[in-house]
C-alpha atoms as a PDB file:
ATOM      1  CA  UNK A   1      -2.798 -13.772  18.353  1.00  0.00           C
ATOM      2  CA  UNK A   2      -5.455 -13.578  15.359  1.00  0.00           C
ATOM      3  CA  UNK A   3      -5.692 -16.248  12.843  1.00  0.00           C
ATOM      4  CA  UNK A   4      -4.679 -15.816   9.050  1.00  0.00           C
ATOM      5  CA  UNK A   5      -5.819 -18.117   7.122  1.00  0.00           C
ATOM      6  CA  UNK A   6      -3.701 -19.252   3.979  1.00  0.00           C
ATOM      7  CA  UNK A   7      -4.303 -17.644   1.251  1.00  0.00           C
ATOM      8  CA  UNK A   8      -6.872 -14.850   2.628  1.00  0.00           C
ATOM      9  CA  UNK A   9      -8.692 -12.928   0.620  1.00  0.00           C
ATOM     10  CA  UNK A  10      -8.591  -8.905   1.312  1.00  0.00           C
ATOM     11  CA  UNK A  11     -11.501  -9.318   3.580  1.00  0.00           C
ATOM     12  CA  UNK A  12      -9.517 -11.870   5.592  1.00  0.00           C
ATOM     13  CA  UNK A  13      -6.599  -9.452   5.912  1.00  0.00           C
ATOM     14  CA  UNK A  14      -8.702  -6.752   6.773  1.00  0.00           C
ATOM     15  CA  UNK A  15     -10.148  -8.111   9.632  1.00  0.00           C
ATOM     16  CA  UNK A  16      -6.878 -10.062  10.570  1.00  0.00           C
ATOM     17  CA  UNK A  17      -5.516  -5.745  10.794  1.00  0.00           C
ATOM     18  CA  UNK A  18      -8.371  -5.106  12.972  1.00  0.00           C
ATOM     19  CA  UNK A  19      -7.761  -7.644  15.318  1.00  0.00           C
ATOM     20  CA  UNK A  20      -4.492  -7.083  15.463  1.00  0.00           C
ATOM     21  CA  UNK A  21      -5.047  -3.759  16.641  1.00  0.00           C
ATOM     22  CA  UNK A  22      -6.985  -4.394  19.414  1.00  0.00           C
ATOM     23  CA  UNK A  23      -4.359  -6.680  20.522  1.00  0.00           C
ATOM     24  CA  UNK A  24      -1.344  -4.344  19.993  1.00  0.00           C
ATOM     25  CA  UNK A  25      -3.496  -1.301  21.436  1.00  0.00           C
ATOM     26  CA  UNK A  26      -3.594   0.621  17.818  1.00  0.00           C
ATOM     27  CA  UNK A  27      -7.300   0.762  17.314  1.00  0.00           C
ATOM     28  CA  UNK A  28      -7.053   3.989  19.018  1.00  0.00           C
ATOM     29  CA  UNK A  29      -4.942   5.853  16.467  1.00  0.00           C
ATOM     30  CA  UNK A  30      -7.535   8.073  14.095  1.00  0.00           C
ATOM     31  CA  UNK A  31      -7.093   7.640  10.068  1.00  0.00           C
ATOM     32  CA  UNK A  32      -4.498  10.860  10.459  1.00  0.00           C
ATOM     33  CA  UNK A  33      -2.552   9.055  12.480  1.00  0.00           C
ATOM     34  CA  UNK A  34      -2.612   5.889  10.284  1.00  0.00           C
ATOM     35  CA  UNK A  35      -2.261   7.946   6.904  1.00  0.00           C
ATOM     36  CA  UNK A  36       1.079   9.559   8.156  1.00  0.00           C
ATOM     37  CA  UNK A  37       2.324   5.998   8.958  1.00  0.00           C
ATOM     38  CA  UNK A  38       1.600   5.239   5.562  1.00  0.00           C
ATOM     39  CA  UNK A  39       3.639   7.660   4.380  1.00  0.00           C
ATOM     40  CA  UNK A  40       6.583   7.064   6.364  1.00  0.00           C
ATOM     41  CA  UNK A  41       6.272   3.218   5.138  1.00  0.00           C
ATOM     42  CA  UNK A  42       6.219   4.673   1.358  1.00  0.00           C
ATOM     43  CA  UNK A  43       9.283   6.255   2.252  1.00  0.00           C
ATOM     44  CA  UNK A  44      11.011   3.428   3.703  1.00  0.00           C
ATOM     45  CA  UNK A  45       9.678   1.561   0.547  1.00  0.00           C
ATOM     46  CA  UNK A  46      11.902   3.966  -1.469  1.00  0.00           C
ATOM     47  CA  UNK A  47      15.117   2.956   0.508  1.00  0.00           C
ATOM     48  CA  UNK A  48      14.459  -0.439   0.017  1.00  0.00           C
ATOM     49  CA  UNK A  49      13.733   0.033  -3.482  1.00  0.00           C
ATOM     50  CA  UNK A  50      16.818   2.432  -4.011  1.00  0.00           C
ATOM     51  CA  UNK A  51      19.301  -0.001  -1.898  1.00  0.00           C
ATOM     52  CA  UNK A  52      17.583  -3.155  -4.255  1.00  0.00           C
ATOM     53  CA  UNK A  53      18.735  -1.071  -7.407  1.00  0.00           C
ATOM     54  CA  UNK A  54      22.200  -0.519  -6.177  1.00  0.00           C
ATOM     55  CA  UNK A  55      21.652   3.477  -5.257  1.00  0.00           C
ATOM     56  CA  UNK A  56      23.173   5.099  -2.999  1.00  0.00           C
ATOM     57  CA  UNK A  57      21.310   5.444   0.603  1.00  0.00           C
ATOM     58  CA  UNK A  58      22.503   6.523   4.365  1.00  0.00           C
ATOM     59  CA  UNK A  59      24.411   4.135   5.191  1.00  0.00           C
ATOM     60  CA  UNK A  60      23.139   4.510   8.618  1.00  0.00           C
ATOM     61  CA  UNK A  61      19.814   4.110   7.700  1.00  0.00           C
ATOM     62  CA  UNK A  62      18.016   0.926   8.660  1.00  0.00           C
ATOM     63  CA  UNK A  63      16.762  -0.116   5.460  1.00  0.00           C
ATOM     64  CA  UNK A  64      13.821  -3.484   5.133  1.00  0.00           C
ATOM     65  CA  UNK A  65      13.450  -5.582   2.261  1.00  0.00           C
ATOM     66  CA  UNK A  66      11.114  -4.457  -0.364  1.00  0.00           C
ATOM     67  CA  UNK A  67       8.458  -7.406   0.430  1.00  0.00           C
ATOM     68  CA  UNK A  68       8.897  -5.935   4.231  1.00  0.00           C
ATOM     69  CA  UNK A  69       8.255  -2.698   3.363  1.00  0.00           C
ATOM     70  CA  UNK A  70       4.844  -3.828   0.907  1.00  0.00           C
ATOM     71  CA  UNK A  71       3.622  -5.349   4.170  1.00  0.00           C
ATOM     72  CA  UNK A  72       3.840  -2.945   6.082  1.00  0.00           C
ATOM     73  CA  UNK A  73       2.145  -0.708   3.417  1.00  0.00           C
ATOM     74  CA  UNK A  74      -0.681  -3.302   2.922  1.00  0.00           C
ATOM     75  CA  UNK A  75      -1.084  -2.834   6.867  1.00  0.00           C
ATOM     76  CA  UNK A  76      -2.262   0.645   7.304  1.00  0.00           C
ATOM     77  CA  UNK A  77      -3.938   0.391   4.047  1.00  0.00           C
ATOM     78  CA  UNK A  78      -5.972  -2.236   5.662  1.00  0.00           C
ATOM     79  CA  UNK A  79      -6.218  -0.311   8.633  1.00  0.00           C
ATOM     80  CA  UNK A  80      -7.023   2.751   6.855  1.00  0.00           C
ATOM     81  CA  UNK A  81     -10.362   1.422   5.025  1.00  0.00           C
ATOM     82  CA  UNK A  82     -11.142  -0.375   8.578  1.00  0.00           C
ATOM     83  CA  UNK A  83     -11.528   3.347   9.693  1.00  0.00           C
ATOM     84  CA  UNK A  84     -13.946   4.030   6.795  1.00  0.00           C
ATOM     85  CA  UNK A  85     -16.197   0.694   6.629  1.00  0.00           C
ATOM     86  CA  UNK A  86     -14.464   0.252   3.001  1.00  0.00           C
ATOM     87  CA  UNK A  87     -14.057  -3.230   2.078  1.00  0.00           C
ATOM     88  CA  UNK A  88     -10.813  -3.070  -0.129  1.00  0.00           C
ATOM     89  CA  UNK A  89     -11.946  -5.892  -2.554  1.00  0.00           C
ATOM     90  CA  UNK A  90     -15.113  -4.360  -3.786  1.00  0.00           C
ATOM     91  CA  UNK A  91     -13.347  -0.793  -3.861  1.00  0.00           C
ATOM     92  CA  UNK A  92     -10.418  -2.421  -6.045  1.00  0.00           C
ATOM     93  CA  UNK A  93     -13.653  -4.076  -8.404  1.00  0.00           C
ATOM     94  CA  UNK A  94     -15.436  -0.995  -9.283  1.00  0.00           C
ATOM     95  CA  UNK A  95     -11.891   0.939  -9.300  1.00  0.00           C
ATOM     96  CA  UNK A  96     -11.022  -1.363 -12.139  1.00  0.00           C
ATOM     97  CA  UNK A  97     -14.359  -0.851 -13.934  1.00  0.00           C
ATOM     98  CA  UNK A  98     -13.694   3.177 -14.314  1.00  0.00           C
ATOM     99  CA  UNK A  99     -10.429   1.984 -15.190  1.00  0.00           C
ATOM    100  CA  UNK A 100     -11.886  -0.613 -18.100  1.00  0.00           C
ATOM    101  CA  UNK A 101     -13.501   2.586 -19.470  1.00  0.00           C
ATOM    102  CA  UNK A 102     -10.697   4.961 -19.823  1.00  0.00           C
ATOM    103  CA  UNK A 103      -8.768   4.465 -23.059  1.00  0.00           C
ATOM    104  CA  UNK A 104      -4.662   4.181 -21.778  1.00  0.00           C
ATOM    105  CA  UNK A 105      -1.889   5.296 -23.851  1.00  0.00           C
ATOM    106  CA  UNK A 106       1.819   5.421 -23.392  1.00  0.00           C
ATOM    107  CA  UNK A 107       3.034   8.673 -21.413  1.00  0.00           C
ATOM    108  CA  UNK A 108       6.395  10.211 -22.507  1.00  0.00           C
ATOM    109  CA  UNK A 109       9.285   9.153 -20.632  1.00  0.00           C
ATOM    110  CA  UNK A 110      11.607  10.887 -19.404  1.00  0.00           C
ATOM    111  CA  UNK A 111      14.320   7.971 -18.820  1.00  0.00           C
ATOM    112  CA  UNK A 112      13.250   5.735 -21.354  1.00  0.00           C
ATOM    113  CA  UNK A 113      10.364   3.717 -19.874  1.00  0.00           C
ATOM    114  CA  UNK A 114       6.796   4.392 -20.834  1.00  0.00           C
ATOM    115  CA  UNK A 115       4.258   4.304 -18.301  1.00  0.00           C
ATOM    116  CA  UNK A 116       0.635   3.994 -19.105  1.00  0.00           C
ATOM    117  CA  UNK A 117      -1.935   6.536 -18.235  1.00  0.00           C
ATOM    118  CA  UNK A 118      -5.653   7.490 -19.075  1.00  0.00           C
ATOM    119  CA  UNK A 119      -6.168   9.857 -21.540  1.00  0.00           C
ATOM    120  CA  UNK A 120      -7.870  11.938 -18.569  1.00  0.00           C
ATOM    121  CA  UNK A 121      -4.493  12.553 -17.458  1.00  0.00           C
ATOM    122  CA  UNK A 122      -3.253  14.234 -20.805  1.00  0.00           C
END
């Protein structure tokens, strides 16, 4: 079983996902393959999320914990920028730096709560 340190950094996780992998026998599975696990994970994110709020879901549905789901999310993200030689810390820096640029205003909302976005999006 790989090692996690506490308190890893991305880079730490990232190569904890790649070792896990080759242990589990995933480091076969191209970035397709990965990026339609992702989705299904963002989906079962939205159950969790929708059963945490009180909304209705299938009740025969099995349904993780929110911090479960994020996980598992965080996972093939990881595994995901493995694929492309991206190191998810120094993406996430110069992300932020376009970001620091764009000039963010309140969108409309349509059910009462404004969320923030660039005025590229407008």
């Amino acid at each position: 079983m790989p090692h996690l340190p506490p308190r890893p950094t991305l880079e730490d996780m990232q190569r904890y996902v790649a070792e896990l992998e080759v242990e589990r026998g995933f480091q076969g599975q191209d970035v397709v393959q990965k990026a339609l696990l992702l989705g299904e994970e963002v989906g079962e994110l939205f159950k969790a999320l929708r059963k945490s709020q009180g909304l209705s879901i299938d009740p025969q549905s099995r349904v993780g914990s929110v911090s479960e789901e994020l996980a598992d999310i965080l996972i093939y993200l990881c595994a995901i920028a493995n694929r492309f030689g991206i190191q998810l810390e120094e993406a996430f820096r110069l992300k932020e730096e376009i970001n620091a640029r764009r000039n963010w205003t309140p969108a409309p909302a349509a059910s009462g709560s404004a969320e923030p976005r660039s005025q590229e999006e407008s």
